[in-house]
C-alpha atoms as a PDB file:
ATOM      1  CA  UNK A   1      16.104 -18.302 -21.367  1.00  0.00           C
ATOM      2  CA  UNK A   2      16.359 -20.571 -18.615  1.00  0.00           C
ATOM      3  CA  UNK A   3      17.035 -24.462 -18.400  1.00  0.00           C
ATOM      4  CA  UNK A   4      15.976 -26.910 -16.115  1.00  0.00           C
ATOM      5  CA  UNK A   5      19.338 -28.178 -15.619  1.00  0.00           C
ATOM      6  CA  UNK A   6      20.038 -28.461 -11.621  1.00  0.00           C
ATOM      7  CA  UNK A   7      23.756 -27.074 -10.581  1.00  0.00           C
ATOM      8  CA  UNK A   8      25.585 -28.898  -7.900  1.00  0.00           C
ATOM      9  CA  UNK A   9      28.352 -27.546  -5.594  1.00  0.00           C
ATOM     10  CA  UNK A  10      30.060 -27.869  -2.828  1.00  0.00           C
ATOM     11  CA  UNK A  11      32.465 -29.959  -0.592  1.00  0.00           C
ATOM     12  CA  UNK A  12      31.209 -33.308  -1.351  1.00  0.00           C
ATOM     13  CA  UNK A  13      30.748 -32.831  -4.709  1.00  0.00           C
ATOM     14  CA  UNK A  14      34.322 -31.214  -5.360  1.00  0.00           C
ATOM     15  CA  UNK A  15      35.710 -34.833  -3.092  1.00  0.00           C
ATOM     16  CA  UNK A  16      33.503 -37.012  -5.448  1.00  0.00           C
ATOM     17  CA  UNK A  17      35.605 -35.339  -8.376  1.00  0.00           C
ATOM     18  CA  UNK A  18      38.349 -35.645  -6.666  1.00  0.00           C
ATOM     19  CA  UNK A  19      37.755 -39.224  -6.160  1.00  0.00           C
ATOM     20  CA  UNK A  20      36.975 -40.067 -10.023  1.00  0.00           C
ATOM     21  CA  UNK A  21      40.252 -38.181 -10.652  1.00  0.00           C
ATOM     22  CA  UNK A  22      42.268 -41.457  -9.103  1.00  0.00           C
ATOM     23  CA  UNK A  23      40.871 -44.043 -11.003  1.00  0.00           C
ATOM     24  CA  UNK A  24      42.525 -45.136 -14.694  1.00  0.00           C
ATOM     25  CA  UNK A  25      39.567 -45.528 -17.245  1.00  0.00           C
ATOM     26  CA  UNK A  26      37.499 -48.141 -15.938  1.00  0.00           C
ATOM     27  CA  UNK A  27      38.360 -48.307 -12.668  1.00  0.00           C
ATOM     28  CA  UNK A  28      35.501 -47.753 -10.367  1.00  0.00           C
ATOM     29  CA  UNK A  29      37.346 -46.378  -6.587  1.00  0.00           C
ATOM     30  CA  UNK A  30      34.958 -44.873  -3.842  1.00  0.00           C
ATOM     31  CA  UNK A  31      35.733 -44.063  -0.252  1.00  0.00           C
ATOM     32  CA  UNK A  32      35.737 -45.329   2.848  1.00  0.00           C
ATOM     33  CA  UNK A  33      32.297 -44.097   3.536  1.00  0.00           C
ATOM     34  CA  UNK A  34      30.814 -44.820   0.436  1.00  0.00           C
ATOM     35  CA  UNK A  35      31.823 -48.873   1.081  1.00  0.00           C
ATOM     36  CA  UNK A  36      30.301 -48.362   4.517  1.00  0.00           C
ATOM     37  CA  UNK A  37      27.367 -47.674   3.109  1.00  0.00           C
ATOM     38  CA  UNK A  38      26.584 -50.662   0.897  1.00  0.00           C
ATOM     39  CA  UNK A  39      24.139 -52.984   1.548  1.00  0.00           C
ATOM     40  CA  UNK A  40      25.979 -56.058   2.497  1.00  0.00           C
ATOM     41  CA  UNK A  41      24.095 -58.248   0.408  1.00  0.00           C
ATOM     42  CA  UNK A  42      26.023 -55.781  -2.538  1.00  0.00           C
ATOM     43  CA  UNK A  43      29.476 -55.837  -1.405  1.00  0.00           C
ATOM     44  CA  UNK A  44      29.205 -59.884  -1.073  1.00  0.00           C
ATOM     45  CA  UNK A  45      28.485 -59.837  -4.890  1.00  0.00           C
ATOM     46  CA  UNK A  46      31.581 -57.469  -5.376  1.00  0.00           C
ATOM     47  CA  UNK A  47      35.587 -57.839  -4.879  1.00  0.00           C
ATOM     48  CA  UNK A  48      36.676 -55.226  -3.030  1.00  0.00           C
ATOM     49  CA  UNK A  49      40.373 -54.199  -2.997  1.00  0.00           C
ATOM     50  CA  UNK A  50      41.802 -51.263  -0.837  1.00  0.00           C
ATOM     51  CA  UNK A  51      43.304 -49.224  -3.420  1.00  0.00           C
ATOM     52  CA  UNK A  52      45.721 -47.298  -0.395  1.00  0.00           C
ATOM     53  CA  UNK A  53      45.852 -44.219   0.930  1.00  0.00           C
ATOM     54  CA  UNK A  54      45.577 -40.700  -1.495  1.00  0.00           C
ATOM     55  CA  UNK A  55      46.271 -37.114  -0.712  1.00  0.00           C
ATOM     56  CA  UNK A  56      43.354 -34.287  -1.954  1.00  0.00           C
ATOM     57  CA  UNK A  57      43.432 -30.420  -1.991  1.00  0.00           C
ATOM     58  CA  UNK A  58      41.939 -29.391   0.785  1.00  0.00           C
ATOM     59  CA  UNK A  59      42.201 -32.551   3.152  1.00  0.00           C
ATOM     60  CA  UNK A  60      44.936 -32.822   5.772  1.00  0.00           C
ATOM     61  CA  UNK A  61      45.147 -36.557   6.189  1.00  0.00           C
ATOM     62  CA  UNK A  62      45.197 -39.379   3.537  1.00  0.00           C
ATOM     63  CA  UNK A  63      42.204 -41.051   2.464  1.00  0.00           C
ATOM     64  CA  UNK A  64      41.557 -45.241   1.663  1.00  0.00           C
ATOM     65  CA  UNK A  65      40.175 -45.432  -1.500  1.00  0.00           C
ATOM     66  CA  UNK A  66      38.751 -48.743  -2.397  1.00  0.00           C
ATOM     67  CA  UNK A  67      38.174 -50.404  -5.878  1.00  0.00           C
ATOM     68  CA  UNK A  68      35.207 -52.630  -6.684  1.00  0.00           C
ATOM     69  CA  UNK A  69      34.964 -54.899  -9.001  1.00  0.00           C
ATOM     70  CA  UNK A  70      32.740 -57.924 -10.591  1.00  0.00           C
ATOM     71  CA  UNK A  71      34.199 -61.379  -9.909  1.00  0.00           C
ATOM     72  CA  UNK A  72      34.614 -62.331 -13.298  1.00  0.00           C
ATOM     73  CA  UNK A  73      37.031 -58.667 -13.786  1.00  0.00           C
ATOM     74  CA  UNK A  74      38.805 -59.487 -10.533  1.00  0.00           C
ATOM     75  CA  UNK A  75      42.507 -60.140 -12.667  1.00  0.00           C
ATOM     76  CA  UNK A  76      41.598 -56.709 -14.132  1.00  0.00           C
ATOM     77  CA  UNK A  77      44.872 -54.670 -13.285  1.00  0.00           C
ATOM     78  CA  UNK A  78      44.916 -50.755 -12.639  1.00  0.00           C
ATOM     79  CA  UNK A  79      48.691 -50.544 -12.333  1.00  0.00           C
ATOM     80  CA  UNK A  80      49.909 -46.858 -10.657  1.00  0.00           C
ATOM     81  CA  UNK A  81      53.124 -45.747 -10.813  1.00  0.00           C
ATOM     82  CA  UNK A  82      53.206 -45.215  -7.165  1.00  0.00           C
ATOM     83  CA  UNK A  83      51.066 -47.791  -5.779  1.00  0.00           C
ATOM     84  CA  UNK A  84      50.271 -51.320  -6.140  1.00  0.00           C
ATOM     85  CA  UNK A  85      46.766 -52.623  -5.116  1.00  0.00           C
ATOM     86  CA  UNK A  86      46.835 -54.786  -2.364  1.00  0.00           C
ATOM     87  CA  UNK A  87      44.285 -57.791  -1.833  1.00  0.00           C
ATOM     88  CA  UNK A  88      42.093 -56.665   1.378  1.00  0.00           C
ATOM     89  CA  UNK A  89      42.601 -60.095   3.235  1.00  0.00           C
ATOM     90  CA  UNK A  90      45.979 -60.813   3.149  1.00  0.00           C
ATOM     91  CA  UNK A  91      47.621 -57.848   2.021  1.00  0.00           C
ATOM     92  CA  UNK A  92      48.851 -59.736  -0.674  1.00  0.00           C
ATOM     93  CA  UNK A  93      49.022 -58.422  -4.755  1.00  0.00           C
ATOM     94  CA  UNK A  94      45.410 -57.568  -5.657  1.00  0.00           C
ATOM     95  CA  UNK A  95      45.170 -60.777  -7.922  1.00  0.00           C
ATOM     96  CA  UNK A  96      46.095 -62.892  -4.953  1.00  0.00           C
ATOM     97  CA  UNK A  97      45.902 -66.951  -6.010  1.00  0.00           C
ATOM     98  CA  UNK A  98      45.886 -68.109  -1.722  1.00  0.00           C
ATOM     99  CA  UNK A  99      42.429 -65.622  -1.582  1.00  0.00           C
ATOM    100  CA  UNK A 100      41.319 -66.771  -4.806  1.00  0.00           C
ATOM    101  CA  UNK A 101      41.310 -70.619  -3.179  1.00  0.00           C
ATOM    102  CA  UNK A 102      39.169 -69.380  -0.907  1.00  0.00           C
ATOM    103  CA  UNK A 103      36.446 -67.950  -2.960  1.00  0.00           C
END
């Protein structure tokens, strides 16, 4: 009997899981390529925080994950154990009061 369910495989689909693995329930992280691609008009409706560098099987170097966010969830706090997120402007905690001023 066969389904019409479509199997996907391969490299980017093995980083994408890889990727969800990172984030704590809620938590929505993509890469550094995925952000590039966003329409602009998307990311200015969206608080993005550089969630730091991660190691993956299979990758040599560390990749920037980013999380995003709504506005109104922007306190929302996805505490590691290794790594604290970091506001993108000043480098500051991710719930940063000087950037909040300025939005």
């Amino acid at each position: 009997r066969e389904t019409l369910k479509a199997d996907y495989f391969g490299p980017t689909v093995n980083y994408a899981a890889r990727v969800e693995s990172k984030a704590i329930g809620g938590q929505v992280l993509v890469s550094r390529a995925v952000l590039n691609s966003l329409d602009e008009e998307i990311k200015s409706e969206l608080v993005v925080v550089n969630a730091g560098g991660f190691t993956f099987k299979g990758i040599a170097e560390s990749q920037d994950l980013f999380a995003l966010c709504l506005p109104a969830l922007r306190y929302r706090v996805f505490p590691r154990e290794t790594q604290e997120l970091r506001c993108n402007r000043c480098k500051g905690p991710a719930t940063c009061p000087r950037c909040d001023a300025d939005t």
